[in-house]
C-alpha atoms as a PDB file:
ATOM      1  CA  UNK A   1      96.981  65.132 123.524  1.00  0.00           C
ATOM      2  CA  UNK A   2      97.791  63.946 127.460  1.00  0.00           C
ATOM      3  CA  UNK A   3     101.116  65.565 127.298  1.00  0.00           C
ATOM      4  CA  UNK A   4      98.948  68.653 126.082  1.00  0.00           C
ATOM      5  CA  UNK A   5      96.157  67.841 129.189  1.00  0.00           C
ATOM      6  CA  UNK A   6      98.995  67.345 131.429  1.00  0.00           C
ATOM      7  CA  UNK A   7     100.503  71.041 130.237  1.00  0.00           C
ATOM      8  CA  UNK A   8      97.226  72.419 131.313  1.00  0.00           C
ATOM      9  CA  UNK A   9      96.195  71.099 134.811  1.00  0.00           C
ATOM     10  CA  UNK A  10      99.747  71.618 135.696  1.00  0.00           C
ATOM     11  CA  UNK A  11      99.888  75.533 134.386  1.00  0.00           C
ATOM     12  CA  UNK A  12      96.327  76.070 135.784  1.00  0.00           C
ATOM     13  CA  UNK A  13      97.517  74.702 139.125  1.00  0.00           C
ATOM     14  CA  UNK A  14     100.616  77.118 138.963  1.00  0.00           C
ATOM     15  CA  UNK A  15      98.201  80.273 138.218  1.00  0.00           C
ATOM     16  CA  UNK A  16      95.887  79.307 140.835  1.00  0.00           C
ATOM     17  CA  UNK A  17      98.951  79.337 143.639  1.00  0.00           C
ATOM     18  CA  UNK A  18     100.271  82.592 142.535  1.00  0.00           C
ATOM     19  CA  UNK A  19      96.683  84.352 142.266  1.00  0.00           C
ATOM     20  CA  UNK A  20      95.677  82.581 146.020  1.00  0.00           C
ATOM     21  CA  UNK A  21      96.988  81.385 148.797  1.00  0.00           C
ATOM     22  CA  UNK A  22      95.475  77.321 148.185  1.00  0.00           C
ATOM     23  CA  UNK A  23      97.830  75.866 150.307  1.00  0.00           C
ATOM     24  CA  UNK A  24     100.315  73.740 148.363  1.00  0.00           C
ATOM     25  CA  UNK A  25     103.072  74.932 146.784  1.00  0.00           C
ATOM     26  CA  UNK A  26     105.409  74.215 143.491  1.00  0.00           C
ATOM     27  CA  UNK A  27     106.753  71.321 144.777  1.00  0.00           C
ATOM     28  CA  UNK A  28     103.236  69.817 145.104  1.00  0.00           C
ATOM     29  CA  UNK A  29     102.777  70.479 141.123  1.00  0.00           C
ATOM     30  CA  UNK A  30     105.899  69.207 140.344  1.00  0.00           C
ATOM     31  CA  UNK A  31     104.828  65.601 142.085  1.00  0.00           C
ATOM     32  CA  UNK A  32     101.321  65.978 140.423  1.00  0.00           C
ATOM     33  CA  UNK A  33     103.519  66.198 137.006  1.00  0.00           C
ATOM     34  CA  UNK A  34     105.795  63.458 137.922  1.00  0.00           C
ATOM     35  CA  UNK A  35     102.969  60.925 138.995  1.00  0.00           C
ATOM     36  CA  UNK A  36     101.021  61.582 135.662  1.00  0.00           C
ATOM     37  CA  UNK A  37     104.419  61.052 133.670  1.00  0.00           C
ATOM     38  CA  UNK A  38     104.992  57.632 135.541  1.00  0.00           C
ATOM     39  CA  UNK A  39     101.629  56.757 134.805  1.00  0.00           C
ATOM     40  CA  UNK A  40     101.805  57.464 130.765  1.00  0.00           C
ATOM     41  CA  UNK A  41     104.589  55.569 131.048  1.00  0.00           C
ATOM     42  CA  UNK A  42     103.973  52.705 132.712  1.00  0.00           C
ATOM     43  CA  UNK A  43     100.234  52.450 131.093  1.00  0.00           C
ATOM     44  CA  UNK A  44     102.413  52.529 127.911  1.00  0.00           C
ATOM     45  CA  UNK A  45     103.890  49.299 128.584  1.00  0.00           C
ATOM     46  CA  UNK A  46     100.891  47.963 130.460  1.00  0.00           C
ATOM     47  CA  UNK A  47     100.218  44.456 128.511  1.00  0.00           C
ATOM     48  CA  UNK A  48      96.341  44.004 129.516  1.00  0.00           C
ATOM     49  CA  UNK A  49      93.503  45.500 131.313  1.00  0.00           C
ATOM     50  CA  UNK A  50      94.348  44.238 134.396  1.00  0.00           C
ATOM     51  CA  UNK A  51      98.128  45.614 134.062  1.00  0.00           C
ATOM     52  CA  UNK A  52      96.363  48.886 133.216  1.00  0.00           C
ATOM     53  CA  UNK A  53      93.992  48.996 136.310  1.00  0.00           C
ATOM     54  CA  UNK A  54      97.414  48.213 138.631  1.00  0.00           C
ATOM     55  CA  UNK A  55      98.931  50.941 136.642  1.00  0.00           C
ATOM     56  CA  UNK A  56      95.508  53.521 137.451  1.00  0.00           C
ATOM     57  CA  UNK A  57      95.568  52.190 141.172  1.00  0.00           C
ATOM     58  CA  UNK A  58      99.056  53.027 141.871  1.00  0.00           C
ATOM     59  CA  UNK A  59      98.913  56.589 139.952  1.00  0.00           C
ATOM     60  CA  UNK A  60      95.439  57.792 141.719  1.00  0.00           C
ATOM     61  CA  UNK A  61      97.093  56.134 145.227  1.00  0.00           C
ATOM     62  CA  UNK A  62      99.502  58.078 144.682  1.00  0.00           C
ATOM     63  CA  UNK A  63      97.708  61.271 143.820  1.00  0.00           C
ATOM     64  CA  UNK A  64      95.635  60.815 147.514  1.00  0.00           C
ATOM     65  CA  UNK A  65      98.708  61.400 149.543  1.00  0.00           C
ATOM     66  CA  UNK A  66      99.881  64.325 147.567  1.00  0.00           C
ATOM     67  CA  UNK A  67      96.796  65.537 147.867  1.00  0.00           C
ATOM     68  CA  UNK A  68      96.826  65.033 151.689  1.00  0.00           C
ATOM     69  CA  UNK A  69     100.509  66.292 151.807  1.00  0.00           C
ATOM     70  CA  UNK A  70      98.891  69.423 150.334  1.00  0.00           C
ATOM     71  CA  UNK A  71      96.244  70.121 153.274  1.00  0.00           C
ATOM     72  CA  UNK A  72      93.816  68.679 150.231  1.00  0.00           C
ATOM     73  CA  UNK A  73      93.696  71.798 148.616  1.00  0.00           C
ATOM     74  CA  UNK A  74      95.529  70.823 145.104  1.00  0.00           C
ATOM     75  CA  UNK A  75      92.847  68.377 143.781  1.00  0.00           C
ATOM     76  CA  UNK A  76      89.729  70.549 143.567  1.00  0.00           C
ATOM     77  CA  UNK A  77      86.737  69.740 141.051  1.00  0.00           C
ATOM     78  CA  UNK A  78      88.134  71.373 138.003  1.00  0.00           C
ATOM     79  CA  UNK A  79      91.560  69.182 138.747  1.00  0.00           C
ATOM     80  CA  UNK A  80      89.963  65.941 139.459  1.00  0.00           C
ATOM     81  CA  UNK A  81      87.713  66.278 136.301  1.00  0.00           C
ATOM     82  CA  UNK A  82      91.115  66.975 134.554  1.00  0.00           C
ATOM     83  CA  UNK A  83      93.386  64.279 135.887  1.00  0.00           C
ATOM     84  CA  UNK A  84      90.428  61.541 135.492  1.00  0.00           C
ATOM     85  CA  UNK A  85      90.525  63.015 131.735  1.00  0.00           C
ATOM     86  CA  UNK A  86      94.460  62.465 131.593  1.00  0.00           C
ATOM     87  CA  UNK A  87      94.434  59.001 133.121  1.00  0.00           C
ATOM     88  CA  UNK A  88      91.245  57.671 131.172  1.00  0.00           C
ATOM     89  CA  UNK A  89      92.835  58.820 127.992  1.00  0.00           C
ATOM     90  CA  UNK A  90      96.225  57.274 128.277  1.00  0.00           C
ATOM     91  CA  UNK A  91      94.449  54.566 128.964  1.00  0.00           C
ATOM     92  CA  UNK A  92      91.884  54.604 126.383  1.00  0.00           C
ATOM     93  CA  UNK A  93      94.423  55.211 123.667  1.00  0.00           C
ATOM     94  CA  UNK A  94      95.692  51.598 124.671  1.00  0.00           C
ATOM     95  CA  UNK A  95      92.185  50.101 124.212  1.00  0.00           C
ATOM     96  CA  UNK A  96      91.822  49.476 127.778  1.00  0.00           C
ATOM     97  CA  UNK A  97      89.521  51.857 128.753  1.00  0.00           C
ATOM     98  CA  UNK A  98      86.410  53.391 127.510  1.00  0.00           C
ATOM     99  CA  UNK A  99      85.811  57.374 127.426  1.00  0.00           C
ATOM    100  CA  UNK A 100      83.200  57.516 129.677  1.00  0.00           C
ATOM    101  CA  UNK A 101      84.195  54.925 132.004  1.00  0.00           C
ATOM    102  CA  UNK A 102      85.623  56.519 135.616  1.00  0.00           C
ATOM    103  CA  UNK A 103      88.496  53.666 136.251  1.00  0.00           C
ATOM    104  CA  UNK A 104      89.722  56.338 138.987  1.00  0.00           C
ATOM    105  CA  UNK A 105      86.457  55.840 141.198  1.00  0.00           C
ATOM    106  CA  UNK A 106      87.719  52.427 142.870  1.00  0.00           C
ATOM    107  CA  UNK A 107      90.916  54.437 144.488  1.00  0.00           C
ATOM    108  CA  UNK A 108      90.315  57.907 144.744  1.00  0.00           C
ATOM    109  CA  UNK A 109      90.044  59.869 147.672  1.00  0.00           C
ATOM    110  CA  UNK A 110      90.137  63.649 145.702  1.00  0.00           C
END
């Protein structure tokens, strides 16, 4: 299901650049993709909620200077909505997290 999520922010961000001009490019996807794999991963061996949270901080940290490196145009509404359902849900699945709670709000600048 987040490998599935991931697929879809990632493809919707690689439709978006080819139909406008948004002002990142591939290689801002591809680090979008790699900081959501490092954060399944690393949630995946997380060993309590506070472990999780460092694990959230970093990834969304992370996130904010792609998104800068990108003149802020990769993280829009639709992709902040969609990586906050990615990272809650990894999380979630670990029994750290509840659905509805934002544990992205804290860090992120997006």
């Amino acid at each position: 299901m987040v490998e599935d999520l991931k697929r879809a922010l990632l493809e919707n961000m690689r439709e978006f650049m080819l139909e406008a001009d948004p002002g990142y490019e591939q290689v801002h996807i591809d680090r979008c993709g790699a900081i959501l794999d490092m954060y399944v991963f690393s949630i995946a061996s997380a060993a309590n909620e506070e472990d999780a949270r460092e694990c959230v901080r970093k990834a969304v940290q992370e996130l904010n200077v792609l998104n800068e490196d990108a003149g802020e145009s990769l993280i829009e509404t639709g992709e902040r909505e969609q990586l906050w359902e990615i990272i809650t849900l990894a999380g979630t699945k670990r029994g750290f997290f509840r659905n509805e709670d934002d544990v992205t709000e804290e860090w992120r600048e997006w």
